[in-house]
N, C-alpha and C. Protein backbone atom coordinates (compact mmCIF):
# COMPACT_ATOMS: atom_id res chain seq x y z
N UNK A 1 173.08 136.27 59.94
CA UNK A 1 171.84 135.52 60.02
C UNK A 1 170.99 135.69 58.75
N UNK A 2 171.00 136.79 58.13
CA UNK A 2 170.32 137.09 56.33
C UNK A 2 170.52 136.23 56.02
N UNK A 3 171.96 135.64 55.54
CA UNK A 3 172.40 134.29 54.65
C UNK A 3 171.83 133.03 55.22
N UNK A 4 171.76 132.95 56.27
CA UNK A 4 171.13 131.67 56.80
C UNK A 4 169.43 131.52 56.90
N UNK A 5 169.36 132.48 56.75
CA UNK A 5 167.67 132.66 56.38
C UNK A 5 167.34 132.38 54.97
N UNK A 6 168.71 133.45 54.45
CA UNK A 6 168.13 133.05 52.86
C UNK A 6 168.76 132.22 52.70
N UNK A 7 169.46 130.79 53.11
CA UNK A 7 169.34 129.65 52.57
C UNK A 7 168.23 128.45 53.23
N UNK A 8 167.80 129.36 54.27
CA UNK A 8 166.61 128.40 54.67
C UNK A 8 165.31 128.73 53.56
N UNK A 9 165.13 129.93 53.34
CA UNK A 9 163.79 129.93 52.39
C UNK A 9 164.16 128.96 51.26
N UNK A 10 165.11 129.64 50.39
CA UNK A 10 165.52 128.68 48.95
C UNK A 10 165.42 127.23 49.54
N UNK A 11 165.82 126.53 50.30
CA UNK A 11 165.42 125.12 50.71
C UNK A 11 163.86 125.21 50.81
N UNK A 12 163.46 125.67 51.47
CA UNK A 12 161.89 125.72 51.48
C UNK A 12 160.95 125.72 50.23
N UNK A 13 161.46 126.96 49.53
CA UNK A 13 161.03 127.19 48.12
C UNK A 13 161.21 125.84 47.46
N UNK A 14 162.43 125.11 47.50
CA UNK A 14 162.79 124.11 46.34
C UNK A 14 162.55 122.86 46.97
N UNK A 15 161.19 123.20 48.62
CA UNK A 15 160.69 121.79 48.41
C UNK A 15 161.28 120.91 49.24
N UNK A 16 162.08 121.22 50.06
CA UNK A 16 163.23 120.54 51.19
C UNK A 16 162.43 120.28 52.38
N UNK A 17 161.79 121.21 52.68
CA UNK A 17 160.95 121.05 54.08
C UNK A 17 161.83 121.66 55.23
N UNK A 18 161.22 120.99 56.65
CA UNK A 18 161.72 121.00 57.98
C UNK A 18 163.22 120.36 57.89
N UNK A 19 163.59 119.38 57.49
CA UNK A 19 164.86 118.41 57.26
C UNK A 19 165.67 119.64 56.96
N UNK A 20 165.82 119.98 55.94
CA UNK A 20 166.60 121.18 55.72
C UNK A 20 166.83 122.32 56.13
N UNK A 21 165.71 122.63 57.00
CA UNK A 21 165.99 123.85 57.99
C UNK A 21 166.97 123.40 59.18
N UNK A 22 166.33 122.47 59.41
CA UNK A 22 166.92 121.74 60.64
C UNK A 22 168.83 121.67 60.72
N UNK A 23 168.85 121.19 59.06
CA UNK A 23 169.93 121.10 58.49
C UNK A 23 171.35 121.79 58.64
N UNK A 24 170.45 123.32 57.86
CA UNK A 24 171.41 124.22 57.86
C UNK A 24 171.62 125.04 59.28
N UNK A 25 170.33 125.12 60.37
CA UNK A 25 170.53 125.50 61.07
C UNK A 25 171.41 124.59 61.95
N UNK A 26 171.67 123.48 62.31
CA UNK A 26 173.07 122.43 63.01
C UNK A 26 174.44 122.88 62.14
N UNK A 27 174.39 122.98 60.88
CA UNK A 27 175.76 123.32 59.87
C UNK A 27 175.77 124.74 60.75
N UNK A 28 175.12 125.57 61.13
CA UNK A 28 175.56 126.92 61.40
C UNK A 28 176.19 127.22 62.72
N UNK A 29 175.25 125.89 63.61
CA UNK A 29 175.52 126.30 64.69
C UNK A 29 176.46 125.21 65.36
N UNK A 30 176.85 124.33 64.89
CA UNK A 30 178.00 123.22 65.13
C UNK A 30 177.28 122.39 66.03
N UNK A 31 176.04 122.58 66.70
CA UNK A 31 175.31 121.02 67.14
C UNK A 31 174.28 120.75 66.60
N UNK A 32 173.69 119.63 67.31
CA UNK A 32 172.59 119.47 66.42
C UNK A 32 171.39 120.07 66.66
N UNK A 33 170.60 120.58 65.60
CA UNK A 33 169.16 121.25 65.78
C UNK A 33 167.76 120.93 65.84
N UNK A 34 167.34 120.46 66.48
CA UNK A 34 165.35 119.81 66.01
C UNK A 34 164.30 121.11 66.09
N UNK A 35 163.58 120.96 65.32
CA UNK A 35 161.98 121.82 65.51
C UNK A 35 161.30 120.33 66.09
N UNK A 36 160.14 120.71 66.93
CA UNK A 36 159.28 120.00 67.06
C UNK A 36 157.87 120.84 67.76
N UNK A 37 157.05 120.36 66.78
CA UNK A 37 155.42 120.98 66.49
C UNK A 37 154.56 120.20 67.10
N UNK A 38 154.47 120.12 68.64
CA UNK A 38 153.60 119.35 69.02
C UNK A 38 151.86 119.16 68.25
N UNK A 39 151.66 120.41 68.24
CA UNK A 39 150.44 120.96 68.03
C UNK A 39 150.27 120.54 66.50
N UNK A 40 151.03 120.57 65.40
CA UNK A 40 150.75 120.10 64.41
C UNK A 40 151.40 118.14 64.31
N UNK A 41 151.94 118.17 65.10
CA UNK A 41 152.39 116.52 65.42
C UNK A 41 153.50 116.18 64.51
N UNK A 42 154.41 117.36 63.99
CA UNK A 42 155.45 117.30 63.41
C UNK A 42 156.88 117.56 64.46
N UNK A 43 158.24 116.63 64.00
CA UNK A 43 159.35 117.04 64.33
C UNK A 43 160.43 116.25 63.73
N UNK A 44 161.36 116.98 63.73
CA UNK A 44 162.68 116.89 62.50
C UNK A 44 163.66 117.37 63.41
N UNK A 45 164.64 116.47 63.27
CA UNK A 45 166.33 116.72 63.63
C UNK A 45 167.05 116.86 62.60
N UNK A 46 168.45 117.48 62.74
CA UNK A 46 169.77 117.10 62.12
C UNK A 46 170.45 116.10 61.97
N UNK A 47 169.90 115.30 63.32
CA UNK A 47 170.85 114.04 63.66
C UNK A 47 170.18 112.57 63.93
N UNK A 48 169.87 111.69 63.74
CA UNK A 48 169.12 110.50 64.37
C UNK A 48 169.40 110.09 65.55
N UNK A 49 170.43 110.92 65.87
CA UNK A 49 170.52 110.53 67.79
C UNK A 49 170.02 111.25 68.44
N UNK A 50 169.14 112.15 67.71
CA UNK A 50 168.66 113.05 68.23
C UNK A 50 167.04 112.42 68.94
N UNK A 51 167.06 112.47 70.20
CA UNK A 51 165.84 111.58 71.14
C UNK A 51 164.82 112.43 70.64
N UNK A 52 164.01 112.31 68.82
CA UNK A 52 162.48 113.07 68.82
C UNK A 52 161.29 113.10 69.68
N UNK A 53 161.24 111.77 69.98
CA UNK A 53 160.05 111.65 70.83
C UNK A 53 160.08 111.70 72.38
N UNK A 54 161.06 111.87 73.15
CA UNK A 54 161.32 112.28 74.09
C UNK A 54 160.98 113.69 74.12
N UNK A 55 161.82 114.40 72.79
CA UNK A 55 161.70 115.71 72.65
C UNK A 55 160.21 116.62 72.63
N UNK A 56 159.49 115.19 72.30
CA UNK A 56 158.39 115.92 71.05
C UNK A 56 157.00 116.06 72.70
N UNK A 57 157.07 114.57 73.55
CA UNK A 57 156.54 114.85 74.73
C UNK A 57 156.96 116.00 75.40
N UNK A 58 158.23 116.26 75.95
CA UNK A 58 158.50 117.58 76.77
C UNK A 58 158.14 118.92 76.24
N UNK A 59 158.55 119.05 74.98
CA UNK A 59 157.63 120.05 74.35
C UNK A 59 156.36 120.26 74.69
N UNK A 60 155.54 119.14 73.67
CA UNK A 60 153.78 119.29 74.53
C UNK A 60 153.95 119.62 75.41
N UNK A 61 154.23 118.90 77.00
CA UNK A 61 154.08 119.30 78.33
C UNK A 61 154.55 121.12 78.33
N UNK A 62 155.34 121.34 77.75
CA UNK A 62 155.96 122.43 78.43
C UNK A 62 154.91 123.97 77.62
N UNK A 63 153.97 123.34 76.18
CA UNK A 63 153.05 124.09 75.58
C UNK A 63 152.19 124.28 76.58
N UNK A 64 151.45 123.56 77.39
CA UNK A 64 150.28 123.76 78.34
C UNK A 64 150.38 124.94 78.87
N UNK A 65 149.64 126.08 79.30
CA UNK A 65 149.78 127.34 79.96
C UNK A 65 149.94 126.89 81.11
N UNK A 66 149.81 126.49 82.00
CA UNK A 66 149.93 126.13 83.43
C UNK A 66 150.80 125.25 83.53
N UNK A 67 151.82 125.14 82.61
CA UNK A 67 152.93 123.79 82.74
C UNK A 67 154.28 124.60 83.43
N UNK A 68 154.67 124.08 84.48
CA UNK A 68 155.86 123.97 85.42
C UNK A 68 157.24 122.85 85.10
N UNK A 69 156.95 122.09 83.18
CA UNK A 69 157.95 121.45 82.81
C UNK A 69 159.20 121.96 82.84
N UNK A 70 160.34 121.38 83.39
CA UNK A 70 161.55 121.86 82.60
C UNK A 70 162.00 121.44 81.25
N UNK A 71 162.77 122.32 81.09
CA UNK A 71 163.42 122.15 79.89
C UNK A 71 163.64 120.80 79.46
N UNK A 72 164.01 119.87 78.83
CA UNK A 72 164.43 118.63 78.92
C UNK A 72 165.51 118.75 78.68
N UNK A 73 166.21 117.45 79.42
CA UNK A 73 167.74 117.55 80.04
C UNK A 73 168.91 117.82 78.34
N UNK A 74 168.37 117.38 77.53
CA UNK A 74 169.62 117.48 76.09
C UNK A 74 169.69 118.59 75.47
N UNK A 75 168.83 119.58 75.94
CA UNK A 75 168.60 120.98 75.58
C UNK A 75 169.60 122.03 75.89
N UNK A 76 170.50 122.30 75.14
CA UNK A 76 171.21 123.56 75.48
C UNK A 76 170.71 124.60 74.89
N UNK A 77 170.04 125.01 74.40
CA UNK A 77 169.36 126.41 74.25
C UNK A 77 167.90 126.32 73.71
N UNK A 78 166.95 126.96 73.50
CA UNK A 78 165.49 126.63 73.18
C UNK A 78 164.76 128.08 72.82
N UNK A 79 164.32 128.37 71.87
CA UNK A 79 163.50 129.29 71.25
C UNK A 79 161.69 128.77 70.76
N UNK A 80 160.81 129.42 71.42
CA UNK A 80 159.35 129.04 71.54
C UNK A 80 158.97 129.45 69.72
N UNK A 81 158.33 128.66 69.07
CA UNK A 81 157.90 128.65 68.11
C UNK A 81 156.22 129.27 68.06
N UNK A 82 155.98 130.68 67.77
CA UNK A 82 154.66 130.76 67.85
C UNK A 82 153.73 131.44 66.71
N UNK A 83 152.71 130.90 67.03
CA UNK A 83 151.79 131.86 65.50
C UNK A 83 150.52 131.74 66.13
N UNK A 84 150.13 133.27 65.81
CA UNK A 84 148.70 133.95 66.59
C UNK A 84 149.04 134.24 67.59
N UNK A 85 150.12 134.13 68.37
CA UNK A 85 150.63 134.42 69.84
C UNK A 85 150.48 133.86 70.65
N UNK A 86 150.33 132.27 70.01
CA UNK A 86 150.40 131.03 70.73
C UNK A 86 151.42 130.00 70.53
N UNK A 87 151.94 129.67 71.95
CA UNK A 87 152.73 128.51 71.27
C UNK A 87 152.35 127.30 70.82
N UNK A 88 153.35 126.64 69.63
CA UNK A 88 153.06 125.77 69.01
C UNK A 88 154.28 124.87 68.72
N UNK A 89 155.12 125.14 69.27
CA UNK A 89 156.26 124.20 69.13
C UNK A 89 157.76 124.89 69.48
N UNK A 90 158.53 124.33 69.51
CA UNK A 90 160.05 124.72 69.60
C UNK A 90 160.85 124.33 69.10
N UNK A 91 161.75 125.59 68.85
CA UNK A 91 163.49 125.05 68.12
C UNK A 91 164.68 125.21 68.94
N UNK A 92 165.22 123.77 68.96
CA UNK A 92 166.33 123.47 69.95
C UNK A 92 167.34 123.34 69.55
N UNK A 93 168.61 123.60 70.44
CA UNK A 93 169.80 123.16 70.01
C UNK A 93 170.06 121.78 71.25
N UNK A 94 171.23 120.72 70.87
CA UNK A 94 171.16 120.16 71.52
C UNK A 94 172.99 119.76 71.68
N UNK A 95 172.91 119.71 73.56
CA UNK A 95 173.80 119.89 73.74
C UNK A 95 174.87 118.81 73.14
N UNK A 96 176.25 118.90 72.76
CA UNK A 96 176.42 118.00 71.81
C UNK A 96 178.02 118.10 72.72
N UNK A 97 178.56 116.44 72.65
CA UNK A 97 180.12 116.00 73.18
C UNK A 97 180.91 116.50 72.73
N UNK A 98 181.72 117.85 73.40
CA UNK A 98 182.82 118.18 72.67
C UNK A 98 184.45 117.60 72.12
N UNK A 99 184.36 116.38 73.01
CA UNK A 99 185.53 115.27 72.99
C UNK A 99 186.95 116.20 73.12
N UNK A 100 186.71 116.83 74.12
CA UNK A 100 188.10 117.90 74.23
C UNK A 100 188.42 119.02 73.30
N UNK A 101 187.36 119.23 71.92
CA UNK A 101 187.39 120.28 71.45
C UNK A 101 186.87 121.60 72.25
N UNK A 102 187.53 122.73 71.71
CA UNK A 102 187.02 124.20 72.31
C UNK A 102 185.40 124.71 71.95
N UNK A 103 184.70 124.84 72.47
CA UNK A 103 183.43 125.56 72.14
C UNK A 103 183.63 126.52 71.18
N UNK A 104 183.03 126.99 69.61
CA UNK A 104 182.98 127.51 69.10
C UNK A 104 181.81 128.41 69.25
N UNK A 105 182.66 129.66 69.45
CA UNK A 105 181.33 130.68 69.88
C UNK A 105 180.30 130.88 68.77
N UNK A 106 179.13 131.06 69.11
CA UNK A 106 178.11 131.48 67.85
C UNK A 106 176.82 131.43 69.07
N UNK A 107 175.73 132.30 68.17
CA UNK A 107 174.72 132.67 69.45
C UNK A 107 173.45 131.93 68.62
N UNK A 108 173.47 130.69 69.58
CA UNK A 108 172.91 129.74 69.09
C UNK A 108 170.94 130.50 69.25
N UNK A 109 171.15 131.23 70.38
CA UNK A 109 169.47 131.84 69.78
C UNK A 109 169.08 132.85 68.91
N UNK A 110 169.92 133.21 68.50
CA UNK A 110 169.81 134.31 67.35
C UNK A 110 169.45 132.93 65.97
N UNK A 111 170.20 132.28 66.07
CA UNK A 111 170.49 130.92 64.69
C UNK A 111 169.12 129.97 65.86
N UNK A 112 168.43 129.88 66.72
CA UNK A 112 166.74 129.38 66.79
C UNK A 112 165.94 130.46 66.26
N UNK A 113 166.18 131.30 66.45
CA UNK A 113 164.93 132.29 65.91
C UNK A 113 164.85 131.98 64.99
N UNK A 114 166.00 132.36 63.80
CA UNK A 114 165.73 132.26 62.43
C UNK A 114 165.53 131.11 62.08
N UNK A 115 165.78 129.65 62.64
CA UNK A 115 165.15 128.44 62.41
C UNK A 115 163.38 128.01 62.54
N UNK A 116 162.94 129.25 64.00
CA UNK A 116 161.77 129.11 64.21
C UNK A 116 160.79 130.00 63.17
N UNK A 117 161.50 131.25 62.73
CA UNK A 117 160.97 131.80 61.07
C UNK A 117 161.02 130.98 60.81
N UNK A 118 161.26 130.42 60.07
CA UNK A 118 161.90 129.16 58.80
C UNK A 118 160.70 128.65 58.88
N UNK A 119 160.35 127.77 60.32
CA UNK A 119 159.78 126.84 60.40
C UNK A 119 158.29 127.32 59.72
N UNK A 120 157.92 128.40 60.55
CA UNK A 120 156.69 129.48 60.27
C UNK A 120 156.32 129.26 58.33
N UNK A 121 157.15 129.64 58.31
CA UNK A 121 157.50 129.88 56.95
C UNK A 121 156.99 128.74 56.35
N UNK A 122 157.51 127.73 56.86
CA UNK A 122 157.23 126.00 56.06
C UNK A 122 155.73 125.47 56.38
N UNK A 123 155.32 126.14 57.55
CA UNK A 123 153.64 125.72 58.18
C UNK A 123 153.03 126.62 57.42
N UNK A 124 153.14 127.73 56.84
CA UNK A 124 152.26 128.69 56.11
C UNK A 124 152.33 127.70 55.01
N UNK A 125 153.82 127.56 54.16
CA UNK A 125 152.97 127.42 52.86
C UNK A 125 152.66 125.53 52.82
N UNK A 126 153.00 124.72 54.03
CA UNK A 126 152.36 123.47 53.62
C UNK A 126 150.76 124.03 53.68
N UNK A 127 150.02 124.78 54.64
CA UNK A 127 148.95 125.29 54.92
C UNK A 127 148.20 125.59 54.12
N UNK A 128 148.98 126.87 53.07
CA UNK A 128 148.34 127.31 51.67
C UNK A 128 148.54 125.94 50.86
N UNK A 129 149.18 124.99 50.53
CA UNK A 129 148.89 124.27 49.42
C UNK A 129 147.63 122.95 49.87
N UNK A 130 147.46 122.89 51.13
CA UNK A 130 146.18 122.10 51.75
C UNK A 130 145.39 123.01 51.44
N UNK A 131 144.97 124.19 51.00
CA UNK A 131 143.92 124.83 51.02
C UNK A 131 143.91 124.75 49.97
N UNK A 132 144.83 125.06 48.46
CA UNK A 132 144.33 124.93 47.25
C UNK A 132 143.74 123.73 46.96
N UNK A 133 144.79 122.48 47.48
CA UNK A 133 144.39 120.79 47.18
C UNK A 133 142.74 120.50 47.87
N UNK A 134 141.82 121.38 48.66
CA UNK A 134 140.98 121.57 49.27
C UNK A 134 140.12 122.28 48.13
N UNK A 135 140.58 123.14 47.89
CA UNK A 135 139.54 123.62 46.96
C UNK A 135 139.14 123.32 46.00
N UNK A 136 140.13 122.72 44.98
CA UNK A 136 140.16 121.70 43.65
C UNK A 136 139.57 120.48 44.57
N UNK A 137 139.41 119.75 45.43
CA UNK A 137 138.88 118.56 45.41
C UNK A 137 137.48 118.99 45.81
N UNK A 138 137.02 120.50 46.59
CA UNK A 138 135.78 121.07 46.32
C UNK A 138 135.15 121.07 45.27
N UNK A 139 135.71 121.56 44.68
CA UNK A 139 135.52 121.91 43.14
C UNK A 139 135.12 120.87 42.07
N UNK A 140 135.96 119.88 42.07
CA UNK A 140 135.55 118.56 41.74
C UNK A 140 134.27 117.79 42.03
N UNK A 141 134.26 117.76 43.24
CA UNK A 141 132.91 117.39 44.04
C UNK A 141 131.66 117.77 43.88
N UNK A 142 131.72 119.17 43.82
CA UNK A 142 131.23 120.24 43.21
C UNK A 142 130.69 119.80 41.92
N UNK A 143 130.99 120.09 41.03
CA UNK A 143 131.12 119.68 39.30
C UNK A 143 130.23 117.99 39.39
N UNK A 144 131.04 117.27 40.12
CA UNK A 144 130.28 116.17 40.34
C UNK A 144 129.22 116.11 40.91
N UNK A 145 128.42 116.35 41.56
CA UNK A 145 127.31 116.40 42.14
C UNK A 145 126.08 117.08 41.31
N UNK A 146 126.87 118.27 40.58
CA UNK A 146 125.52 119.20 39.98
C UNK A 146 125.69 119.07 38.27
N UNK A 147 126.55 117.30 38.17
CA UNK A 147 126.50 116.16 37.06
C UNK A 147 127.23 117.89 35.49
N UNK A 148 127.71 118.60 35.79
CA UNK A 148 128.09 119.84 35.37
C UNK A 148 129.85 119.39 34.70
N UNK A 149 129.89 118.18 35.29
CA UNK A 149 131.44 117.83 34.70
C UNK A 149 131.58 116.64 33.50
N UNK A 150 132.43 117.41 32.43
CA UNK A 150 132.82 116.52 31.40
C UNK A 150 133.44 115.08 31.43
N UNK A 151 133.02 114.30 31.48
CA UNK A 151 133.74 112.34 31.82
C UNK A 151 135.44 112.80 31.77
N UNK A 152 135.92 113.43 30.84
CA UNK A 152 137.20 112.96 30.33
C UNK A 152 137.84 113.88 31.41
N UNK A 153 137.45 115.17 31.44
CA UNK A 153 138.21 116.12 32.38
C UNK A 153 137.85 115.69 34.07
N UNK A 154 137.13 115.28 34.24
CA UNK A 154 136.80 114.78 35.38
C UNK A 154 137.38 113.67 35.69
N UNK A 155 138.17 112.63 35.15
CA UNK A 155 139.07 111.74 35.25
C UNK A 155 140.49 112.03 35.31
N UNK A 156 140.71 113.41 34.42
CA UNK A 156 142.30 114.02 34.04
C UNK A 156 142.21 114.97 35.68
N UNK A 157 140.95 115.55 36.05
CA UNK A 157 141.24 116.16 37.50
C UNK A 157 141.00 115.44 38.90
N UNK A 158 140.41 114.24 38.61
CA UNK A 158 140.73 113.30 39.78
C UNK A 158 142.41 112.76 39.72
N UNK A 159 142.62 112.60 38.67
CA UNK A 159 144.15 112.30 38.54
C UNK A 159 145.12 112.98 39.10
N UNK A 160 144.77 114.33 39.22
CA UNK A 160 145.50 115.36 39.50
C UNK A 160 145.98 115.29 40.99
N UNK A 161 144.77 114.77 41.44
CA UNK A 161 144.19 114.32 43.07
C UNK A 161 145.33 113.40 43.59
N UNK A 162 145.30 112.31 42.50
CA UNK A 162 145.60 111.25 43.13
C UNK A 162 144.86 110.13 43.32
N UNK A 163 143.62 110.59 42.49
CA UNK A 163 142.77 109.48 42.39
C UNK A 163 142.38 108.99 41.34
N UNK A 164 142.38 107.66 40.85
CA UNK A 164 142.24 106.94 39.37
C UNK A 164 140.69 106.68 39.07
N UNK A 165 139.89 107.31 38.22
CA UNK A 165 138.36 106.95 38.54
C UNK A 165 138.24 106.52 37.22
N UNK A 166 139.90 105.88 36.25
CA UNK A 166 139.69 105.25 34.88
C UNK A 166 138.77 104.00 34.57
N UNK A 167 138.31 103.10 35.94
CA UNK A 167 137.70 102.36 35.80
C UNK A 167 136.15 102.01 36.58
N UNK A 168 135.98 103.34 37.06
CA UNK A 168 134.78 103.43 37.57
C UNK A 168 135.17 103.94 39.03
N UNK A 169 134.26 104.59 39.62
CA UNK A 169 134.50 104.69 41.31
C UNK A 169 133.04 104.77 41.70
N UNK A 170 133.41 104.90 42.90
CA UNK A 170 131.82 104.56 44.22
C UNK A 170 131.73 106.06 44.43
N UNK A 171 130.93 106.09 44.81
CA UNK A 171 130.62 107.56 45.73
C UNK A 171 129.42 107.43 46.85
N UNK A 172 129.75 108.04 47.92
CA UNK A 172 129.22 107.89 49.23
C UNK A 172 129.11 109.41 49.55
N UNK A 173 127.65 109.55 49.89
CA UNK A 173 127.30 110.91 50.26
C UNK A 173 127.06 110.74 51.49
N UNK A 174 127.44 112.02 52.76
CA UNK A 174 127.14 111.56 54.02
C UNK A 174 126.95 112.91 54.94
N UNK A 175 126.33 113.27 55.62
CA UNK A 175 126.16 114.94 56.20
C UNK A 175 126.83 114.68 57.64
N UNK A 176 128.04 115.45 57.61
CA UNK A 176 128.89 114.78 58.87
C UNK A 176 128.43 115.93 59.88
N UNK A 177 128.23 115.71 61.11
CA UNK A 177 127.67 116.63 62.01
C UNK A 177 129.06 116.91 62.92
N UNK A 178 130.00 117.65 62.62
CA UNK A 178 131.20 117.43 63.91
C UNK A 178 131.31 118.81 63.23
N UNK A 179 132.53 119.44 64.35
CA UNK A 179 132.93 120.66 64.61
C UNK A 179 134.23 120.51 63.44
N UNK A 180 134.46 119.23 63.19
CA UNK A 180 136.12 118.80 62.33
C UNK A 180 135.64 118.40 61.27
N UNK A 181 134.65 118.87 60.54
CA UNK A 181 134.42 118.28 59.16
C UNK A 181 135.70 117.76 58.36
N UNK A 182 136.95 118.62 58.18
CA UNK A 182 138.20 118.16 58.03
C UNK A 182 138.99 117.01 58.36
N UNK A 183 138.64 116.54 59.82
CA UNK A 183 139.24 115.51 60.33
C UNK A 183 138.57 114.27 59.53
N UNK A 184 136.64 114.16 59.99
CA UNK A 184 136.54 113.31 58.99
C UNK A 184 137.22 113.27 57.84
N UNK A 185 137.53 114.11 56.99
CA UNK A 185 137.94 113.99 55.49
C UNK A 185 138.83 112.81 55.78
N UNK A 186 140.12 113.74 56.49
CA UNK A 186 140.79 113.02 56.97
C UNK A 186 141.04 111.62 57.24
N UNK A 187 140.20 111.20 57.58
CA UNK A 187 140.10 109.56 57.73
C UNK A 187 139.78 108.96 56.64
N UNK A 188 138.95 109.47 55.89
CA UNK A 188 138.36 108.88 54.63
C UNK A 188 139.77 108.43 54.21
N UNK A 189 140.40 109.87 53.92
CA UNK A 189 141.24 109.41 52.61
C UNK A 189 142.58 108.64 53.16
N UNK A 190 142.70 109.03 54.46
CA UNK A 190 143.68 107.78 55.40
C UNK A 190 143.74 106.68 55.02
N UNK A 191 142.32 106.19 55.18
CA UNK A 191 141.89 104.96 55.13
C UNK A 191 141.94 103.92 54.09
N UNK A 192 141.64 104.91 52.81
CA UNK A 192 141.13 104.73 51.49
C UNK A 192 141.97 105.20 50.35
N UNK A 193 143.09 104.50 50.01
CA UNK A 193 143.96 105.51 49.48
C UNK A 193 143.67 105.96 47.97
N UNK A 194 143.42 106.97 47.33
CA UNK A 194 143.20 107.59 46.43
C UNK A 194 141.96 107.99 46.46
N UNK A 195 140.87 108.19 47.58
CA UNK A 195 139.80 108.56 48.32
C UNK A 195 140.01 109.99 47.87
N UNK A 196 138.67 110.67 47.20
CA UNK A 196 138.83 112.09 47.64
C UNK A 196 137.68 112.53 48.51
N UNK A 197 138.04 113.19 49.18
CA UNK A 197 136.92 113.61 50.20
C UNK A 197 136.63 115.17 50.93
């Protein structure tokens, strides 16, 4: 399981994501594998026959503390995905047609755990790089507001963003009163593409 970990980080490291965990963990374990993150509203298979959104509801249901869900029926084995000591999603294997081949032994929850690390692993650092891309567009905002920023660098670090302000931009100041200051952001730049907010 080392080797399969350490080829799940190096995928991670080089930028592969969930797809590739997913990946190597089905190559290891001869069926196919999904994570699915209700709670962050992410999920990834090995396979496209793989039913996500079937998957991705029974999950939720089965996150609720007072949930009496079963398993869902394509599930041959299941490992709880958690951080803070809450759950937040699961990594499945899924039961797969052997067409008269022999079952190849392998302990498919030893190969979820280390998929559900993995996953951990991939929510930390998408996490940390929303927080830097958060702070530089602070920072920016910042600089902009207390008029403290140079025209030229202030165009080369909106760029950086993702946002083109080579030909002028708007700006809208607004004191959002919600518990999700984030979520607003959120919409802004949904909405508005190359929006920083």
């Amino acid at each position: 399981m080392r080797e399969l970990h350490s080829r799940m980080l190096a995928a991670l490291l080089a930028g592969e994501g969930l797809g590739a965990i997913v990946e190597l963990a089905a190559e290891e374990a001869g069926v196919p594998v999904a994570i699915v993150l209700p709670a962050r509203g992410l999920a990834e298979a090995s396979s496209e026959e793989v039913a996500l959104d079937s998957l991705s509801r029974t999950a939720a249901s089965r996150l609720s503390p007072a949930s009496s869900t079963p398993r869902h029926p394509d599930v041959q084995a299941e490992v709880a995905i958690e951080a803070d000591g809450e759950p937040i999603g699961v990594a499945v294997a899924i039961a797969a047609a052997r067409n008269g081949s022999p079952a190849v032994k392998v302990d498919l929850e030893e190969i979820l755990r280390t998929t559900a690390l993995a996953a951990l692993a991939e929510l930390a650092v998408a996490d940390a790089r929303g927080q830097v891309a958060a702070d530089v567009r602070g920072s920016l905002l910042e600089d902009l507001r207390s008029r403290s920023a140079d025209a030229a660098q202030t165009v080369a670090r909106a760029a950086r963003l993702g946002c083109d302000l080579s030909r002028g931009a708007v700006a809208l100041v607004a004191e959002i009163r919600s518990a999700r200051p984030h979520h607003a952001a959120a919409l802004v730049t949904g909405e508005h593409a190359g929006a920083i907010a």
